[in-house]
C-alpha atoms as a PDB file:
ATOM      1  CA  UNK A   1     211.386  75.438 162.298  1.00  0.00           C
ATOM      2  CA  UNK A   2     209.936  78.844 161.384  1.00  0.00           C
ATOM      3  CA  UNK A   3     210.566  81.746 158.880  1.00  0.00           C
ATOM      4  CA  UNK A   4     210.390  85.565 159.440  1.00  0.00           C
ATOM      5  CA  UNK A   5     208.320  86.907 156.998  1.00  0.00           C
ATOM      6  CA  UNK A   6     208.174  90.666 156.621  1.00  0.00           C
ATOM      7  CA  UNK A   7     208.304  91.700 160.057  1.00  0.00           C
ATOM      8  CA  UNK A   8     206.619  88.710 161.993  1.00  0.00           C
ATOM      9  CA  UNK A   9     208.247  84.765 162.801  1.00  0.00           C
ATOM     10  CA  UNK A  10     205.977  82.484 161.846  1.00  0.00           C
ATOM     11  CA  UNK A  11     206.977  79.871 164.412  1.00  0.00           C
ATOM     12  CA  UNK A  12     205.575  76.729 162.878  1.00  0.00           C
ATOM     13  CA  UNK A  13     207.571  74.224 166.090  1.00  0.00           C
ATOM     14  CA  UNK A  14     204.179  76.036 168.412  1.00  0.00           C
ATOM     15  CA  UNK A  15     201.067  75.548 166.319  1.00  0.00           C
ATOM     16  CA  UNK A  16     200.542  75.294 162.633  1.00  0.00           C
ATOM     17  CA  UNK A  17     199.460  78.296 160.636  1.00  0.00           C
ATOM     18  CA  UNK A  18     196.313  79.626 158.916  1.00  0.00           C
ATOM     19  CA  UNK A  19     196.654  81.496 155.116  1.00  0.00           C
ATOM     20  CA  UNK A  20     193.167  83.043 154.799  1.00  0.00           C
ATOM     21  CA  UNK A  21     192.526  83.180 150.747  1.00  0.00           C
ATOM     22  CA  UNK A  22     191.561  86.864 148.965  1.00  0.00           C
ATOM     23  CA  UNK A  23     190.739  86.096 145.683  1.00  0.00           C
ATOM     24  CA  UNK A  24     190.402  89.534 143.589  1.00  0.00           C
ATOM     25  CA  UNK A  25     189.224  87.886 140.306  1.00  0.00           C
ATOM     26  CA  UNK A  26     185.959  87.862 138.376  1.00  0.00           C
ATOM     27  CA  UNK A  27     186.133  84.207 138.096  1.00  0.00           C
ATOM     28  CA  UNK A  28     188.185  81.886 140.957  1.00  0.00           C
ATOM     29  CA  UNK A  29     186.409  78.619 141.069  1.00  0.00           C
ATOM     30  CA  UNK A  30     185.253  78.737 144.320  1.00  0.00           C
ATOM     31  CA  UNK A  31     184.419  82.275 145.481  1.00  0.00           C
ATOM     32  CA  UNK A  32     184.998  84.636 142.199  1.00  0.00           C
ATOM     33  CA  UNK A  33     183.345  87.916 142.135  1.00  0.00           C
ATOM     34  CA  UNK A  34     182.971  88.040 145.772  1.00  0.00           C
ATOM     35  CA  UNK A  35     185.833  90.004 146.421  1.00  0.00           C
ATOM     36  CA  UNK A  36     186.048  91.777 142.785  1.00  0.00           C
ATOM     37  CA  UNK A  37     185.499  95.084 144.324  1.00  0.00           C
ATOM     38  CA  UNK A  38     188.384  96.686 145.795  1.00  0.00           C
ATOM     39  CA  UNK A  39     186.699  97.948 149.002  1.00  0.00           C
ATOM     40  CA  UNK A  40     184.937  94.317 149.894  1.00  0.00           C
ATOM     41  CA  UNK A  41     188.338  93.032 148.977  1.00  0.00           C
ATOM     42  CA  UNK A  42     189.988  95.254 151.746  1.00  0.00           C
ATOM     43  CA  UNK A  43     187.370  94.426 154.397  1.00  0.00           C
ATOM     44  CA  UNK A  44     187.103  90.627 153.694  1.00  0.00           C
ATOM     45  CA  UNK A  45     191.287  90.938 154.635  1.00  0.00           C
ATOM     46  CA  UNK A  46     190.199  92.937 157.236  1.00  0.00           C
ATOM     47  CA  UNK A  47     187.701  90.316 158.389  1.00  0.00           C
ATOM     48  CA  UNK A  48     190.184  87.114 157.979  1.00  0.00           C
ATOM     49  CA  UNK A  49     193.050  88.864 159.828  1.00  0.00           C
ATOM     50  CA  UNK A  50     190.446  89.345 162.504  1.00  0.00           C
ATOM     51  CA  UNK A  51     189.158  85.636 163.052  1.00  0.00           C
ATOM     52  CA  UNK A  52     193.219  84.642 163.235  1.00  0.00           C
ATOM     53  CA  UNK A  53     194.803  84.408 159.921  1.00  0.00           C
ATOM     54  CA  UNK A  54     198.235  84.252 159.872  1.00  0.00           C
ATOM     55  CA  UNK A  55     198.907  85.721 156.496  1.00  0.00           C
ATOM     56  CA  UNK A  56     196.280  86.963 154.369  1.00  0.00           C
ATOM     57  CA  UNK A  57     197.194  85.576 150.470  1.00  0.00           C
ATOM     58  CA  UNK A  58     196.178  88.011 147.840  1.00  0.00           C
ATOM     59  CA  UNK A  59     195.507  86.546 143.652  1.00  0.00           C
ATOM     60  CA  UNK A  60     194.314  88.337 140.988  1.00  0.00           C
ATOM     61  CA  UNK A  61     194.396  85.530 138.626  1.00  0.00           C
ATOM     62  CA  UNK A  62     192.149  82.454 138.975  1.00  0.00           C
ATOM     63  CA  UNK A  63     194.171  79.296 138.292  1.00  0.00           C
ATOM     64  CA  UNK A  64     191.426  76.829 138.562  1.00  0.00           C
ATOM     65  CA  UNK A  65     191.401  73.953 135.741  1.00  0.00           C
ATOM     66  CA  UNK A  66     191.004  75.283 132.223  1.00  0.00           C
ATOM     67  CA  UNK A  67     191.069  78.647 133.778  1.00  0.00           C
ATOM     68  CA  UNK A  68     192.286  82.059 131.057  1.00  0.00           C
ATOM     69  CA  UNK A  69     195.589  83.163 132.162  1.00  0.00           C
ATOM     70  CA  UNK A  70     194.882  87.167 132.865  1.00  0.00           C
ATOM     71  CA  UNK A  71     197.230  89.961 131.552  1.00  0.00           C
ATOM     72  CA  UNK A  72     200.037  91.700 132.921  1.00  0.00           C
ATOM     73  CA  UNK A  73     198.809  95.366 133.702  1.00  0.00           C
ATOM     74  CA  UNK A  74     195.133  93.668 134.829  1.00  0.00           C
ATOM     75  CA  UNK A  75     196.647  91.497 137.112  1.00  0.00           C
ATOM     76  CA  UNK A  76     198.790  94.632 138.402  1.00  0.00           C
ATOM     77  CA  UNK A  77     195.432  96.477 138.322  1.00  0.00           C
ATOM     78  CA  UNK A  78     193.720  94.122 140.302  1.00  0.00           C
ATOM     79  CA  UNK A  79     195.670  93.101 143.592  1.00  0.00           C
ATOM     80  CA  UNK A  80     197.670  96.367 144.313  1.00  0.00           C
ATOM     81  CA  UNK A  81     195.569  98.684 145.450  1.00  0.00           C
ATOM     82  CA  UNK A  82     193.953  96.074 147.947  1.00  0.00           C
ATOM     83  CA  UNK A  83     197.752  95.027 148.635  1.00  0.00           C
ATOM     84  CA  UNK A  84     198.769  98.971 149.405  1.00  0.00           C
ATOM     85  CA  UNK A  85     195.885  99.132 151.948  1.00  0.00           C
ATOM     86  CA  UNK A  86     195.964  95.809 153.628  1.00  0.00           C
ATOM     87  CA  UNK A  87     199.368  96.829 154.187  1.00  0.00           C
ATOM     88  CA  UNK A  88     198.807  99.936 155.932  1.00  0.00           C
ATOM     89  CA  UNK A  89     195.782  98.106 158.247  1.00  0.00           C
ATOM     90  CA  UNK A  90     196.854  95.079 158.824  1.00  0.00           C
ATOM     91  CA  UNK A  91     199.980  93.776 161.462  1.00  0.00           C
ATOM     92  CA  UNK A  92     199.773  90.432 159.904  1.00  0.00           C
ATOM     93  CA  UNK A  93     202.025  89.486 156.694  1.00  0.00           C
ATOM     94  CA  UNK A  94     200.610  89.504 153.261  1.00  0.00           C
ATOM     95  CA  UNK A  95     201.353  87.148 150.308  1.00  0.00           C
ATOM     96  CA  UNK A  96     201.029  87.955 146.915  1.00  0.00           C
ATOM     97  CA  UNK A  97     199.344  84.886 144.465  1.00  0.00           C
ATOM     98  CA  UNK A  98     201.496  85.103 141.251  1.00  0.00           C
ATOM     99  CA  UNK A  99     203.941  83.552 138.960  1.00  0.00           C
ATOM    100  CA  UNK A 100     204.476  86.827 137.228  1.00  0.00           C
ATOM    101  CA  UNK A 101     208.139  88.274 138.893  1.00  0.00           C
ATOM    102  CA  UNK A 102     206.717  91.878 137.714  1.00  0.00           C
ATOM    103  CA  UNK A 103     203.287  91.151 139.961  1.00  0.00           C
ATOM    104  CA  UNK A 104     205.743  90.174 142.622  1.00  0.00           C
ATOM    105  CA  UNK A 105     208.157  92.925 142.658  1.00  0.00           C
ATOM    106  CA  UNK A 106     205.308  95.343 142.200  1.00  0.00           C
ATOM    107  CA  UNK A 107     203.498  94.106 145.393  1.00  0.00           C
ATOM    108  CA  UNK A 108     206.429  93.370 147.273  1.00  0.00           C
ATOM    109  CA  UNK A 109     207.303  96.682 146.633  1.00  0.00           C
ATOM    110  CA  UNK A 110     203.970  98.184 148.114  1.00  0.00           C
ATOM    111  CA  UNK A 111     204.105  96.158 151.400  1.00  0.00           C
ATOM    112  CA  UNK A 112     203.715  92.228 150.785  1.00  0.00           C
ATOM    113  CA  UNK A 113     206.087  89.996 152.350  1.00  0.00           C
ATOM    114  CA  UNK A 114     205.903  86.472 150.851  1.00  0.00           C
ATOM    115  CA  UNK A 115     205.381  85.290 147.304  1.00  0.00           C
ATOM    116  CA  UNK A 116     203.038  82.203 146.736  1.00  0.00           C
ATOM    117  CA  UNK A 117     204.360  80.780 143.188  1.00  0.00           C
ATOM    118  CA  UNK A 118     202.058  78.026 141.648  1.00  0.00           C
ATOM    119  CA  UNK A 119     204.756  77.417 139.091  1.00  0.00           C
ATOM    120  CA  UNK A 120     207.919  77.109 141.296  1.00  0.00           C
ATOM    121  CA  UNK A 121     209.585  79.841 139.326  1.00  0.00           C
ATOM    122  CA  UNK A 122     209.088  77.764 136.089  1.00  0.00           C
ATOM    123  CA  UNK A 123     207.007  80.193 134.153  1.00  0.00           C
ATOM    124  CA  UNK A 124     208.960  83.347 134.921  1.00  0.00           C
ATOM    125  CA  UNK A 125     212.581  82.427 135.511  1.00  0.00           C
ATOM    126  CA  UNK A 126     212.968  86.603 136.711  1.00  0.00           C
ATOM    127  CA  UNK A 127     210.844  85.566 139.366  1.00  0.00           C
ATOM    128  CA  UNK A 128     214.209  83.862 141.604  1.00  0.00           C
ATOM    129  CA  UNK A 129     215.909  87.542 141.076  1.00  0.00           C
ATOM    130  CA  UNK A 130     213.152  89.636 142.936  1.00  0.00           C
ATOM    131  CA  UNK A 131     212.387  86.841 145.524  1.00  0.00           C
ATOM    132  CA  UNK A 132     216.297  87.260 146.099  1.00  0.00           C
ATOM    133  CA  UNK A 133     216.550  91.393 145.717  1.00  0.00           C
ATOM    134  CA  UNK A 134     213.395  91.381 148.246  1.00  0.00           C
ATOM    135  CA  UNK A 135     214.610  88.643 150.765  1.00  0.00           C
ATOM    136  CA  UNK A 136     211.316  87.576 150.525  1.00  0.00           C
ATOM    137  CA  UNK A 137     209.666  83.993 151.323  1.00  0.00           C
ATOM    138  CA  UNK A 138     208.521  81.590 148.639  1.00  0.00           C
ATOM    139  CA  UNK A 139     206.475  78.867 148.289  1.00  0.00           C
ATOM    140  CA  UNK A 140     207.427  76.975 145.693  1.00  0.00           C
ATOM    141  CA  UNK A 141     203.882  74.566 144.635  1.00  0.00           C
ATOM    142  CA  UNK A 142     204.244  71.382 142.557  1.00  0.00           C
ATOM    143  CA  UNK A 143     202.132  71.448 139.483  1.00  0.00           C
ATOM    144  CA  UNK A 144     201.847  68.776 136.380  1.00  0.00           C
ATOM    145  CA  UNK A 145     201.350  71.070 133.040  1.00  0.00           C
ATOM    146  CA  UNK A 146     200.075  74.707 133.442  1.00  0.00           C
ATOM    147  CA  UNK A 147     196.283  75.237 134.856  1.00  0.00           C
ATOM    148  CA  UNK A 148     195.048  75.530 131.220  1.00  0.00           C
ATOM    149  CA  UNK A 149     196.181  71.674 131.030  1.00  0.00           C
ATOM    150  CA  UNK A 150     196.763  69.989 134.093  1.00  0.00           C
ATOM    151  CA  UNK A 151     193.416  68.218 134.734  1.00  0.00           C
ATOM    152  CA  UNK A 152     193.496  66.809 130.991  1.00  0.00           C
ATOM    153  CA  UNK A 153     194.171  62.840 132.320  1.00  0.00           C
ATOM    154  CA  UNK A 154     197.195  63.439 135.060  1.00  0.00           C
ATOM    155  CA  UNK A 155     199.618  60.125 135.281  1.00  0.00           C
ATOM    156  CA  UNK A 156     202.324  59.352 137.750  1.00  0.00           C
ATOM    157  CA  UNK A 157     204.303  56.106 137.521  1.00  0.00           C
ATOM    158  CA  UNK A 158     205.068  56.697 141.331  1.00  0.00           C
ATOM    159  CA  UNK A 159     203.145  59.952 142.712  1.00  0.00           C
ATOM    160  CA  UNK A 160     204.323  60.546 145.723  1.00  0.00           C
ATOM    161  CA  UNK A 161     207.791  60.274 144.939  1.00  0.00           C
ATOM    162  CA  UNK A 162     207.741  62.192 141.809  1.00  0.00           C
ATOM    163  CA  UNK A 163     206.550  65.447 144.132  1.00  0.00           C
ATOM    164  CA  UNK A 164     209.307  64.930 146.043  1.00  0.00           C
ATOM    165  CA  UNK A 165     211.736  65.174 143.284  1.00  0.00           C
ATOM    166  CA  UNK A 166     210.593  68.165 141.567  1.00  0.00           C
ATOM    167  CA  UNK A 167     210.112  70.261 145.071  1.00  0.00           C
ATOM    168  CA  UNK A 168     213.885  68.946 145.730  1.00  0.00           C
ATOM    169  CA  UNK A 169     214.834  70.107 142.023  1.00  0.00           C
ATOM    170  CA  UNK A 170     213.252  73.433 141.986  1.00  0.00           C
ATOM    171  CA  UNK A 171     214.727  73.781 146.047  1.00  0.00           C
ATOM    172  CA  UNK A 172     217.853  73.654 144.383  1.00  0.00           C
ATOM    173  CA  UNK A 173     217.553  75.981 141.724  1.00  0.00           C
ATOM    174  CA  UNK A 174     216.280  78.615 144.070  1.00  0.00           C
ATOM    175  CA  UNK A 175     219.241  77.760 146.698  1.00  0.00           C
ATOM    176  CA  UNK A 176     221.194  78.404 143.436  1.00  0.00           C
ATOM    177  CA  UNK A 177     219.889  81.565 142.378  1.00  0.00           C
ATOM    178  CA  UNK A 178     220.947  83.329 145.715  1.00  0.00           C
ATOM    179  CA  UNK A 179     217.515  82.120 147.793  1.00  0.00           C
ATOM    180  CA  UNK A 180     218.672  80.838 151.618  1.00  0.00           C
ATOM    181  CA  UNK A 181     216.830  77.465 151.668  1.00  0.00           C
ATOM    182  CA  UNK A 182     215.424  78.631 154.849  1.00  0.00           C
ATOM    183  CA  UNK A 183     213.138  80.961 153.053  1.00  0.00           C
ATOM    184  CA  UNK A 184     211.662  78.231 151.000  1.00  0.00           C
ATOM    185  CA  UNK A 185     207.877  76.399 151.983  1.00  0.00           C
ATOM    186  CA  UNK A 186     206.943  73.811 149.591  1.00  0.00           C
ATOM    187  CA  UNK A 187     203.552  73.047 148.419  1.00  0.00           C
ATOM    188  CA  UNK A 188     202.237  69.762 146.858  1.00  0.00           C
ATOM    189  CA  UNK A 189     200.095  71.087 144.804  1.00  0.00           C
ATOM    190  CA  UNK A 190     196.457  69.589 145.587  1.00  0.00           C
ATOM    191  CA  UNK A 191     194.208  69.611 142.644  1.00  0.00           C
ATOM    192  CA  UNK A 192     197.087  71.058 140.566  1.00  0.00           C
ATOM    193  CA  UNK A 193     197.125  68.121 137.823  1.00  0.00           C
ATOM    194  CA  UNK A 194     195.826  65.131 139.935  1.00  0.00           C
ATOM    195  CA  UNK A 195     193.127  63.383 140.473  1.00  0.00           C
ATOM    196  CA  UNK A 196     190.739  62.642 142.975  1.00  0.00           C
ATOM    197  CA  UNK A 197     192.821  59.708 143.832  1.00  0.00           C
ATOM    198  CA  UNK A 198     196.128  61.328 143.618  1.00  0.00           C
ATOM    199  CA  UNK A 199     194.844  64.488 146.374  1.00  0.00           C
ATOM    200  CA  UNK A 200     193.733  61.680 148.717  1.00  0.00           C
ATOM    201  CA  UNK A 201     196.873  59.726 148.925  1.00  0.00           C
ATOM    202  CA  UNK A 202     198.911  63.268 149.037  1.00  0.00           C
ATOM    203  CA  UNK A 203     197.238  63.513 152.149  1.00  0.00           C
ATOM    204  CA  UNK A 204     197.435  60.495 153.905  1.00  0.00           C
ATOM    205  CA  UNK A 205     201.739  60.304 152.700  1.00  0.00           C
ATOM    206  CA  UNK A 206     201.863  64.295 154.084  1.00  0.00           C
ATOM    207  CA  UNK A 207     204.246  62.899 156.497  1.00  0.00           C
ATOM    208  CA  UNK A 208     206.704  61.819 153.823  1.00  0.00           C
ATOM    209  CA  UNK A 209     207.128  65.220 152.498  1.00  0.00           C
ATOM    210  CA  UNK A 210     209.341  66.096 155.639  1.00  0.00           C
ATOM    211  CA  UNK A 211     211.819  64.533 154.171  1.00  0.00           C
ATOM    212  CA  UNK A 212     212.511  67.267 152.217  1.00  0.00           C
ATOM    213  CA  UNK A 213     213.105  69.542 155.526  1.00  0.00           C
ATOM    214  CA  UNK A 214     211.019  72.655 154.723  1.00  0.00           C
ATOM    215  CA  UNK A 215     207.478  73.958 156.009  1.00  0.00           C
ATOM    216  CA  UNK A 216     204.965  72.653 154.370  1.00  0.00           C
ATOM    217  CA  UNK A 217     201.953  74.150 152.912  1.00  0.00           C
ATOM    218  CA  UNK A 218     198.510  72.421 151.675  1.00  0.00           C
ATOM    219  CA  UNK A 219     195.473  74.058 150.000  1.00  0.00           C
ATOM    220  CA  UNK A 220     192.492  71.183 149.766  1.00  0.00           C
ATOM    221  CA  UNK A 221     189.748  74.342 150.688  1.00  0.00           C
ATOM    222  CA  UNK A 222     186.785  73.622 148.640  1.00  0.00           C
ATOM    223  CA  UNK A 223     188.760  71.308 145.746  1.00  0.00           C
ATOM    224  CA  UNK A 224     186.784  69.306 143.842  1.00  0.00           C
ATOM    225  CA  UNK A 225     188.172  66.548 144.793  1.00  0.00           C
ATOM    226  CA  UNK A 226     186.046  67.218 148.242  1.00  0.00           C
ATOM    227  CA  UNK A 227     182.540  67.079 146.107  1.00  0.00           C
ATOM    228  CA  UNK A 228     183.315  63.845 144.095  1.00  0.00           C
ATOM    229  CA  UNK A 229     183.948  62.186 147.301  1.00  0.00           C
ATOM    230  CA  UNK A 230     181.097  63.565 149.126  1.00  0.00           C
ATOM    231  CA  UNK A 231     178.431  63.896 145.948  1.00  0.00           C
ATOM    232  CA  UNK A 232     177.920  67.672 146.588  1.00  0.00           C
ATOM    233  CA  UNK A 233     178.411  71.201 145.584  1.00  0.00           C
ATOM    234  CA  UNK A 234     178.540  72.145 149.360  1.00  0.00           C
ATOM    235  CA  UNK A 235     182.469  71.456 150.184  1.00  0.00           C
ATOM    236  CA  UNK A 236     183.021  73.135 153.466  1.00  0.00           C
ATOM    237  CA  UNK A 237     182.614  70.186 155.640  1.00  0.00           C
ATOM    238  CA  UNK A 238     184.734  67.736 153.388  1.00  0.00           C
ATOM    239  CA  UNK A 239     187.335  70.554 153.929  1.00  0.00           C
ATOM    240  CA  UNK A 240     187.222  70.505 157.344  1.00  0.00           C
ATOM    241  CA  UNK A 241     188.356  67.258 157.540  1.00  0.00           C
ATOM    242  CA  UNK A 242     191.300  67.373 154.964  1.00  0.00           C
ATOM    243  CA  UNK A 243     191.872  70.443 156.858  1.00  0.00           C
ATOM    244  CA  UNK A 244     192.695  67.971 160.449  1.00  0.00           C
ATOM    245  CA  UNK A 245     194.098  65.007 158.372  1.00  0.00           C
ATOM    246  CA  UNK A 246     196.593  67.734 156.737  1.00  0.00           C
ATOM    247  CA  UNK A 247     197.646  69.171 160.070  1.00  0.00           C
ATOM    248  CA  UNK A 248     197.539  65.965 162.180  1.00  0.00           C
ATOM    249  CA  UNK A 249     200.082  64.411 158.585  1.00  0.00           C
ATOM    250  CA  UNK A 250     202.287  67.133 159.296  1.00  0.00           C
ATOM    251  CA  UNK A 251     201.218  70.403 157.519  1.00  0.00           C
ATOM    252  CA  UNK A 252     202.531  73.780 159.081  1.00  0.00           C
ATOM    253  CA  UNK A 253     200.173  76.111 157.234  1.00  0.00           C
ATOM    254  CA  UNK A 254     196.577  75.748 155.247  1.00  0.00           C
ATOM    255  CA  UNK A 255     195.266  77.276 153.003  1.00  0.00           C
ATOM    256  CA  UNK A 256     191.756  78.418 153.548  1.00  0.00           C
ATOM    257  CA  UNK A 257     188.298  80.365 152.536  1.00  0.00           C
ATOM    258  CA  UNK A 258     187.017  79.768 155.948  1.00  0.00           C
ATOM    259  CA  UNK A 259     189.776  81.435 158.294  1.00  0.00           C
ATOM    260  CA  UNK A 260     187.863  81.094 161.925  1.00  0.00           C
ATOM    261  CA  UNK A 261     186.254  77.736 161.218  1.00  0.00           C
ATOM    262  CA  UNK A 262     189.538  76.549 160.010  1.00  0.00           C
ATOM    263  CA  UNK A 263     191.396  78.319 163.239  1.00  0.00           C
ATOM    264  CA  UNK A 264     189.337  75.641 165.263  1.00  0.00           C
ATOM    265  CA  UNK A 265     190.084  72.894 163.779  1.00  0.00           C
ATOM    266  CA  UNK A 266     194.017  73.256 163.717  1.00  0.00           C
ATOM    267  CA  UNK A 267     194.250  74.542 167.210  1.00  0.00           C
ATOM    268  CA  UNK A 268     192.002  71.324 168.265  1.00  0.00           C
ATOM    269  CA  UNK A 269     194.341  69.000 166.555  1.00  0.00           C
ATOM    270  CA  UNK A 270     197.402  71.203 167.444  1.00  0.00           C
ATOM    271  CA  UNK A 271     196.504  69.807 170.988  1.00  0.00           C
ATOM    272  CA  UNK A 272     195.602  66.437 170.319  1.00  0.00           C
ATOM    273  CA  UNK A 273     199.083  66.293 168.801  1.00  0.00           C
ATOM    274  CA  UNK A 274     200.826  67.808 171.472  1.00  0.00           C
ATOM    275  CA  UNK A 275     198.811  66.180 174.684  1.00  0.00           C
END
């Protein structure tokens, strides 16, 4: 199983893949303001393509818990400059972090190859046309509410299921609005209206999600699900391990801050799954 994006295969049957985070926002819960600046913005891609990303994932919206949703034109403002020039440096692919189908088209447009869509094309229903007019990639990320909600007391009769039949719902609707199926990734969703409980058994069922027969992608990096289990601020550690319980359940790409760190880990387990 594997998808072309842009002009690379990401062959996810030969190792799983790394998504190094860029987070181009004044306030993303975990490493806002870092990368605010344009230029640190560009080298930080720089930096993660260097250690072994796979695709470098550019947001210039936080969508942390309670987080403000960010205008149009600053959003634009934000990621496409750093989106132009990554494009020109880098060989690897580049993902653009939106719901927005304008953001998309915008940075597809100036060299990004895959679209990363927290709402599954729920909260702009343009979004399925310029995934299609693009041939782009999508993941499509299960979420309960919007991230100005979602933490406020999440409830699942049957959690695990339930994922499984809105990624199969919204599968269809993109199948249905001209997107091949194998262009799809799906995305669970950790910390995206669940609780600590909820993230934990996501991971330990990851296997169950292949039932749905696409790549799948998981972002635990620095969640704070990590510190309420562990009793800290410092979540690096805590992610390392959700990092090798993901990839030895069954996850083909993760989601990281940490890109050569992170590049360990899955190659380690890569072989202790293949030995």
């Amino acid at each position: 199983m594997g998808i072309i994006c842009g002009h690379t295969y990401l062959d996810f049957e030969k190792r799983t893949h790394i998504m190094g985070i860029l987070n181009v926002t004044p306030d993303s819960f975990s490493d806002g303001g870092l990368f605010f600046n344009k230029d640190k913005a560009i080298a930080h891609g720089e930096k993660m393509a260097e250690e072994g990303a796979d695709i470098i994932d550019v947001g210039g919206e936080s969508t942390r818990p309670f987080s403000t949703p960010v205008p149009l034109e600053e959003e634009i403002r934000r990621v496409i400059p750093v989106i132009r020039e990554l494009a020109k440096r880098l060989k690897v692919p580049i993902s653009i972090d939106t719901y927005k189908s304008e953001v998309a088209k915008r940075a597809l447009g100036e060299g990004a190859a895959m679209v990363n869509d927290i709402s599954a094309m729920r909260f702009d229903p343009e979004m399925a046309n310029v995934v299609h007019e693009f041939r782009a990639p999508i993941i499509l990320m299960h979420m309960k509410g919007t991230p100005q909600d979602m933490q406020i007391s999440p409830h699942y009769d049957s959690l695990v299921p339930e994922i499984i039949d809105f990624l199969k719902e919204r599968i269809s609707v993109a199948r249905n609005r001209g997107i091949p199926e194998g262009n799809i990734i799906v995305d669970p969703g950790i910390g995206f209206g669940k609780t600590r409980d909820h993230n934990l058994l996501i991971i330990r069922e990851l296997k169950r999600f292949k039932v749905l027969g696409r790549p799948i992608l998981v972002g635990t990096s620095r969640k704070a699900f990590i510190g309420d289990v562990l009793g800290t601020d410092d979540r690096d550690v805590g992610t390392y391990a959700t990092i090798a319980a993901c990839v030895l359940n069954g996850a083909n790409i993760v989601r990281v801050h940490r890109v050569k760190e992170s590049k360990e880990i899955t190659q380690m387990i890569d072989a202790i799954k293949r030995a």
